[in-house]
PDB file of N, CA and C in Angstrom:
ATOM      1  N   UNK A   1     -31.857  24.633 -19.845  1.00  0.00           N
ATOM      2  CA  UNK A   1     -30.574  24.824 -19.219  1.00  0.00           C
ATOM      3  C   UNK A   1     -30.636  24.301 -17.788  1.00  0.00           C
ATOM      4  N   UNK A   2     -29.600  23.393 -17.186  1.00  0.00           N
ATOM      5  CA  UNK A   2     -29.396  23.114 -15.836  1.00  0.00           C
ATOM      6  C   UNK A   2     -28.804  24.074 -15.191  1.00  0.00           C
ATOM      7  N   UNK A   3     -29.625  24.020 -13.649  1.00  0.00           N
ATOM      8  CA  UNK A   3     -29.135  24.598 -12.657  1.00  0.00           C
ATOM      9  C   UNK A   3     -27.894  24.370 -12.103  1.00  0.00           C
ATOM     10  N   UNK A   4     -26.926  25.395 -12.048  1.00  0.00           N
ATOM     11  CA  UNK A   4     -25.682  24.894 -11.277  1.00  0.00           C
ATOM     12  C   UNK A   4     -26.024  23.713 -10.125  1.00  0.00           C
ATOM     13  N   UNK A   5     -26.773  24.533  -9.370  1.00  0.00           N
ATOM     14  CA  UNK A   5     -26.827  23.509  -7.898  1.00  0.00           C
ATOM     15  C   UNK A   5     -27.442  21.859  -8.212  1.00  0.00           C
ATOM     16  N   UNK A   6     -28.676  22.178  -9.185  1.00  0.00           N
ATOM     17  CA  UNK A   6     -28.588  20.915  -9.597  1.00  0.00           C
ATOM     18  C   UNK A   6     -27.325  19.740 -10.209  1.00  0.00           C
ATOM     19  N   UNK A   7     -26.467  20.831 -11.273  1.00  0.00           N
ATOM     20  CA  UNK A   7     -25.339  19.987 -11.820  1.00  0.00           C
ATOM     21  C   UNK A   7     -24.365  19.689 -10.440  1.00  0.00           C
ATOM     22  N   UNK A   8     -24.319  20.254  -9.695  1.00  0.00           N
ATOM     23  CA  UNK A   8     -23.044  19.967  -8.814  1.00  0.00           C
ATOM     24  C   UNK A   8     -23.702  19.212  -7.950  1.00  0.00           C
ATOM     25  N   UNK A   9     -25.017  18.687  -7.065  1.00  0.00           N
ATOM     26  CA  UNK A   9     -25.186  17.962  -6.813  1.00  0.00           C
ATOM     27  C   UNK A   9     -24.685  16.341  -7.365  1.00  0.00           C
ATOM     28  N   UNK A  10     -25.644  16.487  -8.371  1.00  0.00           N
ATOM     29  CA  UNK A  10     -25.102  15.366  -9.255  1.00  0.00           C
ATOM     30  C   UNK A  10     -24.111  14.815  -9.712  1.00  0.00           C
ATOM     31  N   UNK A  11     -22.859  15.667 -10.279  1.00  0.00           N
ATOM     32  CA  UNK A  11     -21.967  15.477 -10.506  1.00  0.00           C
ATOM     33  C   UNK A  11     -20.868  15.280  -9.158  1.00  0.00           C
ATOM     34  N   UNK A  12     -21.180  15.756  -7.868  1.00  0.00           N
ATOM     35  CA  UNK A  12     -20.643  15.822  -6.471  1.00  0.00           C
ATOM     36  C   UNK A  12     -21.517  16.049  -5.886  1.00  0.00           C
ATOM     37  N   UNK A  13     -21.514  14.872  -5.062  1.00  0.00           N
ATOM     38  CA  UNK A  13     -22.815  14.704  -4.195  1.00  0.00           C
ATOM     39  C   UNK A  13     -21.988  15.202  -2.611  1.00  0.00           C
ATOM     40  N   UNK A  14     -22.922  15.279  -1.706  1.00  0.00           N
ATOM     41  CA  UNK A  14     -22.617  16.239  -0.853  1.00  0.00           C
ATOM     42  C   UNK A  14     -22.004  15.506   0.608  1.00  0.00           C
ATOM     43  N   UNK A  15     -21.941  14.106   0.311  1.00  0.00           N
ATOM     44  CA  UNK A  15     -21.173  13.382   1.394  1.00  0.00           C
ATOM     45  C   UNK A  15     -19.934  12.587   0.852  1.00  0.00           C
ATOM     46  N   UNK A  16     -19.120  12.153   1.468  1.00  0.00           N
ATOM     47  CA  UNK A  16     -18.173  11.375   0.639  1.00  0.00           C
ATOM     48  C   UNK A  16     -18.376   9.873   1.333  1.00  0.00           C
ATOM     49  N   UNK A  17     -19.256   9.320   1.513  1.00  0.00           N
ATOM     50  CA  UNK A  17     -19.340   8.020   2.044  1.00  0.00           C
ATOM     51  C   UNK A  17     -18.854   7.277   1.261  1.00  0.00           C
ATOM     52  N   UNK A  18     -18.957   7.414  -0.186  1.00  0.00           N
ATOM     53  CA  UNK A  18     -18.555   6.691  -1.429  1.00  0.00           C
ATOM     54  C   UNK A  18     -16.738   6.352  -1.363  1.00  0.00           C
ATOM     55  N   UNK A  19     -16.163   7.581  -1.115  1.00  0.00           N
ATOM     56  CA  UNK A  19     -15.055   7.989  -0.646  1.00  0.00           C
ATOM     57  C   UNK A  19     -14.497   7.168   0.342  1.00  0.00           C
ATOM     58  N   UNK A  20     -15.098   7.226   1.841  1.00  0.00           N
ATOM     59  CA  UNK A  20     -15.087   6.674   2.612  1.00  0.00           C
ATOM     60  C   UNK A  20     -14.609   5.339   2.537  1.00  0.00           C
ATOM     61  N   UNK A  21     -15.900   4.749   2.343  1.00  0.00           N
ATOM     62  CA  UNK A  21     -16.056   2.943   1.752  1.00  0.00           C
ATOM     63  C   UNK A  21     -14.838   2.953   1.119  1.00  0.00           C
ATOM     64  N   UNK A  22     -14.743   3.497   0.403  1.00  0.00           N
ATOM     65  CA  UNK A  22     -13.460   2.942  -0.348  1.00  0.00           C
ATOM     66  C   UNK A  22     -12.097   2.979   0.154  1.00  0.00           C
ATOM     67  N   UNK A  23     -11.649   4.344   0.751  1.00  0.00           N
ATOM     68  CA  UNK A  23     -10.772   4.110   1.614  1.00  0.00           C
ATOM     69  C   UNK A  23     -10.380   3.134   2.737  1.00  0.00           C
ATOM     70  N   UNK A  24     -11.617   2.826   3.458  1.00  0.00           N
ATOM     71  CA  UNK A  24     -11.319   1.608   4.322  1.00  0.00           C
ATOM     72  C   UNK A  24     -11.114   0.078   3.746  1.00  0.00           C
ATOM     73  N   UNK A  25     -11.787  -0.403   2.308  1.00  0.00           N
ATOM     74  CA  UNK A  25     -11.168  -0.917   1.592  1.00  0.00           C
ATOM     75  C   UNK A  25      -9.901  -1.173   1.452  1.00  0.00           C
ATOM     76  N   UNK A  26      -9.332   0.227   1.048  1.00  0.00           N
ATOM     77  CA  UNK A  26      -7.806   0.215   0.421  1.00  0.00           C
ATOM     78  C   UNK A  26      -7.031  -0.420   1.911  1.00  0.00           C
ATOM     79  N   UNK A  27      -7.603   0.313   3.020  1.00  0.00           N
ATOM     80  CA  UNK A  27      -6.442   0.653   4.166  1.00  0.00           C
ATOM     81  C   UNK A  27      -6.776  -1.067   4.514  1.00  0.00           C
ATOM     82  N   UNK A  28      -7.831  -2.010   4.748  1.00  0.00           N
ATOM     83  CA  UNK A  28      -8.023  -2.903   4.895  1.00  0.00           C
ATOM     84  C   UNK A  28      -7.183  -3.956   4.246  1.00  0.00           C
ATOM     85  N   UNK A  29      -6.981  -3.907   2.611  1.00  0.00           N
ATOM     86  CA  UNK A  29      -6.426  -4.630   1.745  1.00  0.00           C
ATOM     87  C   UNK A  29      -5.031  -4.427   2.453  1.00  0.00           C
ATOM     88  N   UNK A  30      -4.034  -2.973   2.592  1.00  0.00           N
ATOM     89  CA  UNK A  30      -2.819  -3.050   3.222  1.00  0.00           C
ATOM     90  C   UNK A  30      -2.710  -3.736   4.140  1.00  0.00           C
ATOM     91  N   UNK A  31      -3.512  -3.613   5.343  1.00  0.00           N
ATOM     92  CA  UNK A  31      -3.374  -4.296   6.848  1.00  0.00           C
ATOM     93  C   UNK A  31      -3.076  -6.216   6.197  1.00  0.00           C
ATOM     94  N   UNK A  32      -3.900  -6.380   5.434  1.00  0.00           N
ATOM     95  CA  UNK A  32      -3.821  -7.659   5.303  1.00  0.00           C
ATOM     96  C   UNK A  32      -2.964  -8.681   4.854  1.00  0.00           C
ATOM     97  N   UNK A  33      -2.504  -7.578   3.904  1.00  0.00           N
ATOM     98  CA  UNK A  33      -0.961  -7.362   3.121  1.00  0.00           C
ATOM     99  C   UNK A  33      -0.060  -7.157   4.283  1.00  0.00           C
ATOM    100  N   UNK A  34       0.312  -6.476   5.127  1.00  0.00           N
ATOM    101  CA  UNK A  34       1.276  -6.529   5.820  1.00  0.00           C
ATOM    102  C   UNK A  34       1.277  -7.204   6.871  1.00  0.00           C
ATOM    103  N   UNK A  35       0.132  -7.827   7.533  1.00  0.00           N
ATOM    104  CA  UNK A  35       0.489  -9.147   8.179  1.00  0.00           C
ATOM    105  C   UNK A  35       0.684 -10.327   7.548  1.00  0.00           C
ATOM    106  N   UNK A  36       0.456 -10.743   6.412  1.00  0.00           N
ATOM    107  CA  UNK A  36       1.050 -11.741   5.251  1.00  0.00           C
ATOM    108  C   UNK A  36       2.372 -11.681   4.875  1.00  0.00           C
ATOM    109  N   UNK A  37       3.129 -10.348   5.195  1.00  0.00           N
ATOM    110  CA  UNK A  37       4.401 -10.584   4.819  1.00  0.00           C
ATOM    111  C   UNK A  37       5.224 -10.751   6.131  1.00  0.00           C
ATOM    112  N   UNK A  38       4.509  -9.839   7.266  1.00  0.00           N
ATOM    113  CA  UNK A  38       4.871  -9.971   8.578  1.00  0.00           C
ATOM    114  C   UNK A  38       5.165 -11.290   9.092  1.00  0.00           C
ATOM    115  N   UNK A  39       3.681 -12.417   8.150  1.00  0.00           N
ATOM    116  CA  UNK A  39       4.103 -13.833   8.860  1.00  0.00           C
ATOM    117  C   UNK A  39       5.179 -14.168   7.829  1.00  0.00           C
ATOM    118  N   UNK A  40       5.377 -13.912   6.657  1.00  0.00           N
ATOM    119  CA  UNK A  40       6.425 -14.564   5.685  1.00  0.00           C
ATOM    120  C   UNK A  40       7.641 -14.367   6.090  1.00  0.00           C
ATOM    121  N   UNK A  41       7.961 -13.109   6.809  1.00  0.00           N
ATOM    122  CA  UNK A  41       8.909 -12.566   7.249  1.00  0.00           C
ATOM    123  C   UNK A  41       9.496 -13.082   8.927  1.00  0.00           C
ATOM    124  N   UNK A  42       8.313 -13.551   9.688  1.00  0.00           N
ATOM    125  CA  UNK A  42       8.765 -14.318  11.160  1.00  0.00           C
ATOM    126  C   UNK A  42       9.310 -15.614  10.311  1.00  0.00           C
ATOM    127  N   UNK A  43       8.752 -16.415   9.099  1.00  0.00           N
ATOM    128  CA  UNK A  43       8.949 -18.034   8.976  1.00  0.00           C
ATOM    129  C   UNK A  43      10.648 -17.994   8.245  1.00  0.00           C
ATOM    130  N   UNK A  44      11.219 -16.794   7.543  1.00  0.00           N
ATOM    131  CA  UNK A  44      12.370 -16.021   6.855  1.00  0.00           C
ATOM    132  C   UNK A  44      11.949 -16.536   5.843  1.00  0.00           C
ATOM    133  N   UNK A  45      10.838 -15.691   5.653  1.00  0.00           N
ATOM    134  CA  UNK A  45      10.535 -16.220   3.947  1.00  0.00           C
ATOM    135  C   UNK A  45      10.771 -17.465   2.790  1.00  0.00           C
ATOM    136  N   UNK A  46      10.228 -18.828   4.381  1.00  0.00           N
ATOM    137  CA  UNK A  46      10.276 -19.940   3.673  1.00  0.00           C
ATOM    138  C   UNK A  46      11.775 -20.786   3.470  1.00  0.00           C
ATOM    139  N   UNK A  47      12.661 -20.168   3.907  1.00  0.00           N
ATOM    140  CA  UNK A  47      14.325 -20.510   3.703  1.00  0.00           C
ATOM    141  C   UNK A  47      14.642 -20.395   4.939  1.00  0.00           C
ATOM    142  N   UNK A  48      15.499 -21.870   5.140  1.00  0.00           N
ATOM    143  CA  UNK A  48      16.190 -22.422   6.173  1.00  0.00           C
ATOM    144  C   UNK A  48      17.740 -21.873   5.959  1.00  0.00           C
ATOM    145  N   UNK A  49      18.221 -21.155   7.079  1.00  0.00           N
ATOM    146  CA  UNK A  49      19.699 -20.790   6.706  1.00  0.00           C
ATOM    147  C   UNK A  49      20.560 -21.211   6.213  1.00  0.00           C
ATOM    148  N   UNK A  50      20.557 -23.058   6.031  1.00  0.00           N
ATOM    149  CA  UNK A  50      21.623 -23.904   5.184  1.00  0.00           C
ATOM    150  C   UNK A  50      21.134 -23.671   3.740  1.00  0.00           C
ATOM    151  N   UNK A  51      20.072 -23.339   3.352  1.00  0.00           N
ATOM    152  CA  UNK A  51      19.804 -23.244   2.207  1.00  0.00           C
ATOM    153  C   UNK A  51      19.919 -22.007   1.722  1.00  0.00           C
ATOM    154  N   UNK A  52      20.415 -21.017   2.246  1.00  0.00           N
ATOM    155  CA  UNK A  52      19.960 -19.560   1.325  1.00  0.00           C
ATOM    156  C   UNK A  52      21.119 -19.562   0.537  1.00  0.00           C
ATOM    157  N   UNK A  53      20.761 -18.814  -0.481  1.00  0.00           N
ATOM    158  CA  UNK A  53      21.946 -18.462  -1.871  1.00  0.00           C
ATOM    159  C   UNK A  53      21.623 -17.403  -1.782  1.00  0.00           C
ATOM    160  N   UNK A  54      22.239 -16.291  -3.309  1.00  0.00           N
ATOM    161  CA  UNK A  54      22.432 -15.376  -3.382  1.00  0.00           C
ATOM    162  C   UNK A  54      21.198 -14.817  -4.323  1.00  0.00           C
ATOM    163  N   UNK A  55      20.208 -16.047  -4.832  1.00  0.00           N
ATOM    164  CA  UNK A  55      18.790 -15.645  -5.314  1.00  0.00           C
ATOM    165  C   UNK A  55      17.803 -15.415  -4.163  1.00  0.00           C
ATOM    166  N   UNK A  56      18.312 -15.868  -2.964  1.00  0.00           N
ATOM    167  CA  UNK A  56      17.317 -15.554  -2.002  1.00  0.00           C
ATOM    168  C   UNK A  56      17.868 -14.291  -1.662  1.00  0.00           C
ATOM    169  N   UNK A  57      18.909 -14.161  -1.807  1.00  0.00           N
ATOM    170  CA  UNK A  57      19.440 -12.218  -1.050  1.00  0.00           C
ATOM    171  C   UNK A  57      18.876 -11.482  -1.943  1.00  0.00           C
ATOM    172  N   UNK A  58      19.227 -11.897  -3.763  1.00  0.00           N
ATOM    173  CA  UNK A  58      18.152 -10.492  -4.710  1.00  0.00           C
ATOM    174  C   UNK A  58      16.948 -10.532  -4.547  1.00  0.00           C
ATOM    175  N   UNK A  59      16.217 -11.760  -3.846  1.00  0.00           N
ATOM    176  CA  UNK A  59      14.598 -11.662  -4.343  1.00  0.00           C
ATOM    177  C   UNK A  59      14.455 -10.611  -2.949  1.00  0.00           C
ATOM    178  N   UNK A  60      14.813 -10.905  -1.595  1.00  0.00           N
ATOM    179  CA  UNK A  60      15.122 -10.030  -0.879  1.00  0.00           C
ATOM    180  C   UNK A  60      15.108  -8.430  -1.052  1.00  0.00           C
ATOM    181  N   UNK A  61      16.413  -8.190  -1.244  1.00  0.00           N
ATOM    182  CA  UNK A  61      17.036  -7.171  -1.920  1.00  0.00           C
ATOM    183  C   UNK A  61      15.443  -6.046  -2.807  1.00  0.00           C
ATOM    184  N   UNK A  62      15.031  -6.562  -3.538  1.00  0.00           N
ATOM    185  CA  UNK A  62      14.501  -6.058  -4.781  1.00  0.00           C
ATOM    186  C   UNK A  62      12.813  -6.135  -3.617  1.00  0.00           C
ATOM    187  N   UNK A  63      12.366  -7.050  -2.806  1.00  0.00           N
ATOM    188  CA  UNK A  63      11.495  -6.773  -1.457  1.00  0.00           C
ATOM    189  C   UNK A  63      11.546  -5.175  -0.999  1.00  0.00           C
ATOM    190  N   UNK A  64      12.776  -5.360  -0.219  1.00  0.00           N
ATOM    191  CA  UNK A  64      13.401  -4.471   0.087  1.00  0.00           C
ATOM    192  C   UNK A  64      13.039  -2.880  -0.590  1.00  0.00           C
ATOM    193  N   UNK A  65      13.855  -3.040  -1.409  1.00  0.00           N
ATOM    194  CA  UNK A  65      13.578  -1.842  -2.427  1.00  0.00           C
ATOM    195  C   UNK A  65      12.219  -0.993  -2.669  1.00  0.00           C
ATOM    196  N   UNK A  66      11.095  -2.102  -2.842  1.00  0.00           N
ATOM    197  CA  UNK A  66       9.473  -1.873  -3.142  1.00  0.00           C
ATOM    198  C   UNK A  66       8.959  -1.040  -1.686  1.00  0.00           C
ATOM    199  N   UNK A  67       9.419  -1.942  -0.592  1.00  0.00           N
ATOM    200  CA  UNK A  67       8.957  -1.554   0.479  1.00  0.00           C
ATOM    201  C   UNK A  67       9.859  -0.351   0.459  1.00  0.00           C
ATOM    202  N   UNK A  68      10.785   0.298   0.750  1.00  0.00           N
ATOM    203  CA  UNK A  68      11.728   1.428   0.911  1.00  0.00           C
ATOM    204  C   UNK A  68      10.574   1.974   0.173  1.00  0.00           C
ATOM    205  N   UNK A  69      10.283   1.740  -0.854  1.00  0.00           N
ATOM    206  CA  UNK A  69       9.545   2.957  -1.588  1.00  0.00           C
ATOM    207  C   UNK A  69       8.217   3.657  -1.374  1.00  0.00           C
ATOM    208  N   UNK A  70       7.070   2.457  -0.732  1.00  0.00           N
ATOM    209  CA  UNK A  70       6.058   3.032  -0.062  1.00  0.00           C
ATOM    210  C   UNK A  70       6.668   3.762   1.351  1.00  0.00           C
ATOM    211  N   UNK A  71       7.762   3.355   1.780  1.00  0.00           N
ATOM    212  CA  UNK A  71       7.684   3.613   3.196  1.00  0.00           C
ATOM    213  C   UNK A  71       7.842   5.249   2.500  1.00  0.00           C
ATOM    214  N   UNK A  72       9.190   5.343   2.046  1.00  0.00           N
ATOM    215  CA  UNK A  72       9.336   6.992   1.618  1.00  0.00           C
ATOM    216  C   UNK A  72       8.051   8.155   0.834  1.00  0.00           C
ATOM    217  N   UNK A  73       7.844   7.011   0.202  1.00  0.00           N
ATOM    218  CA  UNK A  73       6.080   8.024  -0.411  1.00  0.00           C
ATOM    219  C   UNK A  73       5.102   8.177   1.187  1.00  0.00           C
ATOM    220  N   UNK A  74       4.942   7.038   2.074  1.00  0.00           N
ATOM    221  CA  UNK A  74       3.837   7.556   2.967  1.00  0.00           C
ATOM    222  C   UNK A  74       4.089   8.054   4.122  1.00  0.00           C
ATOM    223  N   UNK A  75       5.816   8.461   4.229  1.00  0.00           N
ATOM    224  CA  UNK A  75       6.490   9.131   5.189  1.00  0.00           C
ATOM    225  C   UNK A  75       7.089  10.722   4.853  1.00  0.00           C
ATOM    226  N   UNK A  76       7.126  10.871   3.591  1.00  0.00           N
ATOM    227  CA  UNK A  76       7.738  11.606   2.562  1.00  0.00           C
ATOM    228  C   UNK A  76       9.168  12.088   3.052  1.00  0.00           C
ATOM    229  N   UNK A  77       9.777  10.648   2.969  1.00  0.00           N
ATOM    230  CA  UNK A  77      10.886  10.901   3.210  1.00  0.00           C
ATOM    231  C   UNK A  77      12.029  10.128   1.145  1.00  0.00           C
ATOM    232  N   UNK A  78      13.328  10.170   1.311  1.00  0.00           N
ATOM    233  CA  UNK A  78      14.098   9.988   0.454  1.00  0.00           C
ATOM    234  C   UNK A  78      13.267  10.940  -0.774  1.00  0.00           C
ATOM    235  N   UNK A  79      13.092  10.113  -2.147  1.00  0.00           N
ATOM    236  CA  UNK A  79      12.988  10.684  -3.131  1.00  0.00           C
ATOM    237  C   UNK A  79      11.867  11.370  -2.903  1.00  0.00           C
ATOM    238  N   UNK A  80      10.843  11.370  -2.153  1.00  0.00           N
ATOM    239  CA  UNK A  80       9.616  11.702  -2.022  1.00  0.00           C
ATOM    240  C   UNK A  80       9.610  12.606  -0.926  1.00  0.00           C
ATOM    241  N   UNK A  81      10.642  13.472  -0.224  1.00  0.00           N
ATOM    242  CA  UNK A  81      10.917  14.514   0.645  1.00  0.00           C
ATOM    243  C   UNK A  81      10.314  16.013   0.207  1.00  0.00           C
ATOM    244  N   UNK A  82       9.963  16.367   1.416  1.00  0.00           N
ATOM    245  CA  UNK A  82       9.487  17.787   0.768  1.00  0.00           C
ATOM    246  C   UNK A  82      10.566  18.991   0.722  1.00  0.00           C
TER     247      UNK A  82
END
């Protein structure tokens, strides 16, 4: 029979560096992501004002939307309010 302390070591080890690493990962991948859209967004996403139509307002639009949605999950605001 195993020892608790042995199983919970093992199974949860007693630092979260693992944790860690990975989080700065994630938060890294965002940063990188949002200066990529930051620059897409100074150039107006590639479209010269004589050229925009109304596929550049939905692709927009539906941008829009995705972002609204992290912003409200990591603000917990709209659907994601407490």
């Amino acid at each position: 029979m195993l020892d608790q302390d042995v199983l919970t070591e093992t199974i949860m080890p007693k630092t979260n560096d693992a944790a860690l690493a990975a989080f700065f990962s994630a938060k890294t991948d965002i940063g990188a992501m949002i200066e990529r859209l930051a620059a897409l967004s100074a150039d107006h996403f590639e479209c010269s004002p004589e050229d925009v139509n109304w596929g550049h307002v939905g692709t927009l639009d539906h941008y829009r939307a995705r972002l609204r949605e992290i912003i409200d999950m990591a603000f917990r605001e709209g659907a994601h309010a407490d």
